[in-house]
N, C-alpha and C. Protein backbone atom coordinates (compact mmCIF):
# COMPACT_ATOMS: atom_id res chain seq x y z
N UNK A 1 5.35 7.74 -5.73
CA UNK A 1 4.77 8.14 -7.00
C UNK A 1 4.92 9.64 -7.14
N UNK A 2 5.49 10.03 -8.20
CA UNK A 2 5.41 11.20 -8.63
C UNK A 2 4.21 12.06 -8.66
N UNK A 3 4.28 13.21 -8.24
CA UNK A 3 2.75 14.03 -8.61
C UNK A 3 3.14 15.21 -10.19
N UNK A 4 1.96 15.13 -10.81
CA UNK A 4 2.19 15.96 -11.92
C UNK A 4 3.43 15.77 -12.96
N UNK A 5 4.19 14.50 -12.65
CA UNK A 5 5.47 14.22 -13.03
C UNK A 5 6.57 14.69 -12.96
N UNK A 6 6.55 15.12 -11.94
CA UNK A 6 7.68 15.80 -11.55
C UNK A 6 8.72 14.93 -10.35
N UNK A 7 9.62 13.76 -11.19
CA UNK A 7 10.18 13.01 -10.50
C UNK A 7 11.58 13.42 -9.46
N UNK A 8 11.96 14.47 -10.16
CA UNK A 8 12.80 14.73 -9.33
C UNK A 8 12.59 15.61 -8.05
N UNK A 9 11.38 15.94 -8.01
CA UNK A 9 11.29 16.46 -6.68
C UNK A 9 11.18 14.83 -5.39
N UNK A 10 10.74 14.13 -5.43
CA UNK A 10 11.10 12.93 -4.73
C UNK A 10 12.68 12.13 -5.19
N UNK A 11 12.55 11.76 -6.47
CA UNK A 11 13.92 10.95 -6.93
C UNK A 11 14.87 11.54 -7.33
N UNK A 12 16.32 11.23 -7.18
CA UNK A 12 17.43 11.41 -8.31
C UNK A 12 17.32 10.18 -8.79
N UNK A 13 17.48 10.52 -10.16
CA UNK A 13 17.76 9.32 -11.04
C UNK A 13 19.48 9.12 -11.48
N UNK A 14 19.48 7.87 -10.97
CA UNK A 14 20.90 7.19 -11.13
C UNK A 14 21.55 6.70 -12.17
N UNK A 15 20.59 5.90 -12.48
CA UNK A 15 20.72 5.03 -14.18
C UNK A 15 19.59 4.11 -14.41
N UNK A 16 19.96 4.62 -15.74
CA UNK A 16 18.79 3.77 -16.68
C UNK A 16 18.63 2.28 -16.99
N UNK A 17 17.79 1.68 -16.16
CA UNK A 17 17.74 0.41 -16.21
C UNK A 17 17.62 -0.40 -17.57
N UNK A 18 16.44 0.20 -18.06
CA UNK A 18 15.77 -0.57 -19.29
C UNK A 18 14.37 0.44 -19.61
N UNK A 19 14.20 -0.42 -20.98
CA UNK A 19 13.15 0.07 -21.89
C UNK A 19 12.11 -1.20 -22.26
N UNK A 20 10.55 -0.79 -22.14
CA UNK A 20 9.80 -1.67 -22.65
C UNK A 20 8.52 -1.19 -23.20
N UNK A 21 7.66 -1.61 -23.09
CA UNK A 21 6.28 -1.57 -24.21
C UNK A 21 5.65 -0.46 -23.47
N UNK A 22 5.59 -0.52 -22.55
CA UNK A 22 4.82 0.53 -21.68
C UNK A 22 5.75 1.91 -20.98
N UNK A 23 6.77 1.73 -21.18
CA UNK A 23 7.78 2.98 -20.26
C UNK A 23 9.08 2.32 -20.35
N UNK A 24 9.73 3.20 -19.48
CA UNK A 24 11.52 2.91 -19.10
C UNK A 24 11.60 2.39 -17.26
N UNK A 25 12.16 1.83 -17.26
CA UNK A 25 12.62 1.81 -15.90
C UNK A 25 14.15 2.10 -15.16
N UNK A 26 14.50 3.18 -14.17
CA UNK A 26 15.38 3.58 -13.97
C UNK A 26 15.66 3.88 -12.60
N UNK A 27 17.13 3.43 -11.94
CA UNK A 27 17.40 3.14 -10.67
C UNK A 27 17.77 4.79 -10.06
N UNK A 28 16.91 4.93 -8.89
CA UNK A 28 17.16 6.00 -7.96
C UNK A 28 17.02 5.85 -6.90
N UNK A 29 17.31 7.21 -6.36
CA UNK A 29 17.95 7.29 -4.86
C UNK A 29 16.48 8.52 -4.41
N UNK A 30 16.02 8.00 -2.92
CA UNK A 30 14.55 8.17 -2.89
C UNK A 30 15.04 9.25 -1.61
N UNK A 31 14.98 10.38 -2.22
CA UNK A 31 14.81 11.75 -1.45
C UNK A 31 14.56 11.19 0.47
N UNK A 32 15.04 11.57 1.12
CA UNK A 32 14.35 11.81 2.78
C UNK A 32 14.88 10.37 3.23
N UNK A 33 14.96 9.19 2.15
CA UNK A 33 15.24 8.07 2.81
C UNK A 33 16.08 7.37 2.50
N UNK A 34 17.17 7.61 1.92
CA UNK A 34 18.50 7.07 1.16
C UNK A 34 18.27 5.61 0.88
N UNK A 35 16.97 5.22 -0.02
CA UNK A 35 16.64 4.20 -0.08
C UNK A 35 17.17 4.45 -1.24
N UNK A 36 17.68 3.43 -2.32
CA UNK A 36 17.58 3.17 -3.87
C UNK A 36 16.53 1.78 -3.77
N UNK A 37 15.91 2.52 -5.06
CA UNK A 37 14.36 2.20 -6.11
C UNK A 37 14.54 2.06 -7.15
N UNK A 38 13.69 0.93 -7.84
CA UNK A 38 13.56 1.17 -9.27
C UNK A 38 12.53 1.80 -9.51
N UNK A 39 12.54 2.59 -10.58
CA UNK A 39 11.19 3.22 -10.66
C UNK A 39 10.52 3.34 -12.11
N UNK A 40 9.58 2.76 -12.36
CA UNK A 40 8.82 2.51 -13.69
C UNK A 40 8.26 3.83 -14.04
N UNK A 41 8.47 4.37 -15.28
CA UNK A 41 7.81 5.62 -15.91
C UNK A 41 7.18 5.30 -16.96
N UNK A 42 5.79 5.36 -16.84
CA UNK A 42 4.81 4.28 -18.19
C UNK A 42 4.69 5.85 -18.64
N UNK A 43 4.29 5.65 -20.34
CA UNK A 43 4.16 6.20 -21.13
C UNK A 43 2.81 6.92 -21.06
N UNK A 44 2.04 8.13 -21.17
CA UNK A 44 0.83 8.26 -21.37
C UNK A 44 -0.37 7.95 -22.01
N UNK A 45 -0.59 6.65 -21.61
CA UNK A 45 -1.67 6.71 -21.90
C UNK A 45 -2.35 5.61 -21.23
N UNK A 46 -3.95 5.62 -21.22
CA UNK A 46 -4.85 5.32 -20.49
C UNK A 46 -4.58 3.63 -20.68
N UNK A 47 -4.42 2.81 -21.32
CA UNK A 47 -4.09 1.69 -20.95
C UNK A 47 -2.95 1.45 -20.39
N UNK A 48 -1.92 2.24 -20.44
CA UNK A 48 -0.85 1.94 -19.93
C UNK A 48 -0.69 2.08 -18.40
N UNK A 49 -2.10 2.83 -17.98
CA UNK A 49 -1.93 3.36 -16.89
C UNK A 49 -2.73 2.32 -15.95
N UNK A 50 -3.41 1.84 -16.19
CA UNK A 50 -4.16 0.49 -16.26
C UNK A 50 -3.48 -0.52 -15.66
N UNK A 51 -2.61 -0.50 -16.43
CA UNK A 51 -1.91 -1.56 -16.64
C UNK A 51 -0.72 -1.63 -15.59
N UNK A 52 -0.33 -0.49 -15.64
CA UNK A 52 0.87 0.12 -13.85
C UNK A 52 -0.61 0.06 -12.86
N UNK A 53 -1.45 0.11 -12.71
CA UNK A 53 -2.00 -0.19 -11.59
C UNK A 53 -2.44 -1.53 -11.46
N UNK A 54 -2.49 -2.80 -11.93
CA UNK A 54 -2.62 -4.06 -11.80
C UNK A 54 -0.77 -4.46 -11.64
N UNK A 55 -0.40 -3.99 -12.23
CA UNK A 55 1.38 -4.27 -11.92
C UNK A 55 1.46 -3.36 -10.17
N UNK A 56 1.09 -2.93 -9.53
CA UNK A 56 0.93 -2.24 -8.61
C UNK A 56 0.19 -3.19 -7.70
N UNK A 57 -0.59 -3.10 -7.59
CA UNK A 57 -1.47 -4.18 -7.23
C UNK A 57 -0.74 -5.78 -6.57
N UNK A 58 -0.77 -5.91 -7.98
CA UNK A 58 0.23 -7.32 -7.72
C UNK A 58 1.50 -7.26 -6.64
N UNK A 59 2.20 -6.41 -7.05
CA UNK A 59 3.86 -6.02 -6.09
C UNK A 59 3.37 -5.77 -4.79
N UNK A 60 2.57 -5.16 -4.81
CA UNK A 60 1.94 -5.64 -3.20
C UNK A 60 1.54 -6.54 -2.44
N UNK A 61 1.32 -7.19 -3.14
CA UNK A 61 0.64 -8.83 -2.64
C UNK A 61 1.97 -9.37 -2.49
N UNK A 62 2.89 -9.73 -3.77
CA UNK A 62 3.98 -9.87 -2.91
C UNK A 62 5.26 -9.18 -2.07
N UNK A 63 5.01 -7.75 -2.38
CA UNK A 63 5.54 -7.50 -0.39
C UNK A 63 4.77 -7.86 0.79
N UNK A 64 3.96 -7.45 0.65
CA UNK A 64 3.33 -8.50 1.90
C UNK A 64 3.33 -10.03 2.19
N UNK A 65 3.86 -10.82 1.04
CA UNK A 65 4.12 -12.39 1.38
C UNK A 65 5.48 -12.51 1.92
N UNK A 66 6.11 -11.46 1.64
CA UNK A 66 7.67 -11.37 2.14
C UNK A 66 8.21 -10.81 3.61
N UNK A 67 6.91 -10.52 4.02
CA UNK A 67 7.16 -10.19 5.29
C UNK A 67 6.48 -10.96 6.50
C-alpha cells in the first residue's frame, strides 16, 4: 500500500489494466521484490475506501485458503 499516494516510490507501473466504479487497476513491478502486482487505486472517497477494505479483507481469506 502506498503511503500519502505516492505509488511510485514502492511500484513501477507497467500497464493499465482496467477502469471501474471505484478506481483503475494497473499491473506493476513491486520495488525490492521483482514481484509483478495488480494494484487497485480507488478514487477518494470515504465509501470507496470502505469498500477497498472489505475487498481487502476478503483477498485475504482467500490467500490463506490457497496455501
Amino acid at each position: 500500500v502506498a503511503v500519502d499516494g505516492k505509488l511510485e516510490l514502492y511500484y513501477e507501473v507497467l500497464e493499465f489494466l482496467g477502469r471501474g466504479t471505484f478506481g483503475q487497476v494497473v499491473k506493476c513491478w513491486k520495488r525490492g521484490t521483482n514481484e509483478v502486482v495488480a494494484v487497485k487505486i480507488l478514487k477518494n472517497h470515504p465509501s470507496y475506501a470502505r469498500q477497498g477494505q472489505i475487498e481487502t479483507y476478503n483477498l485475504q481469506g482467500f490467500s490463506k485458503e490457497k496455501m
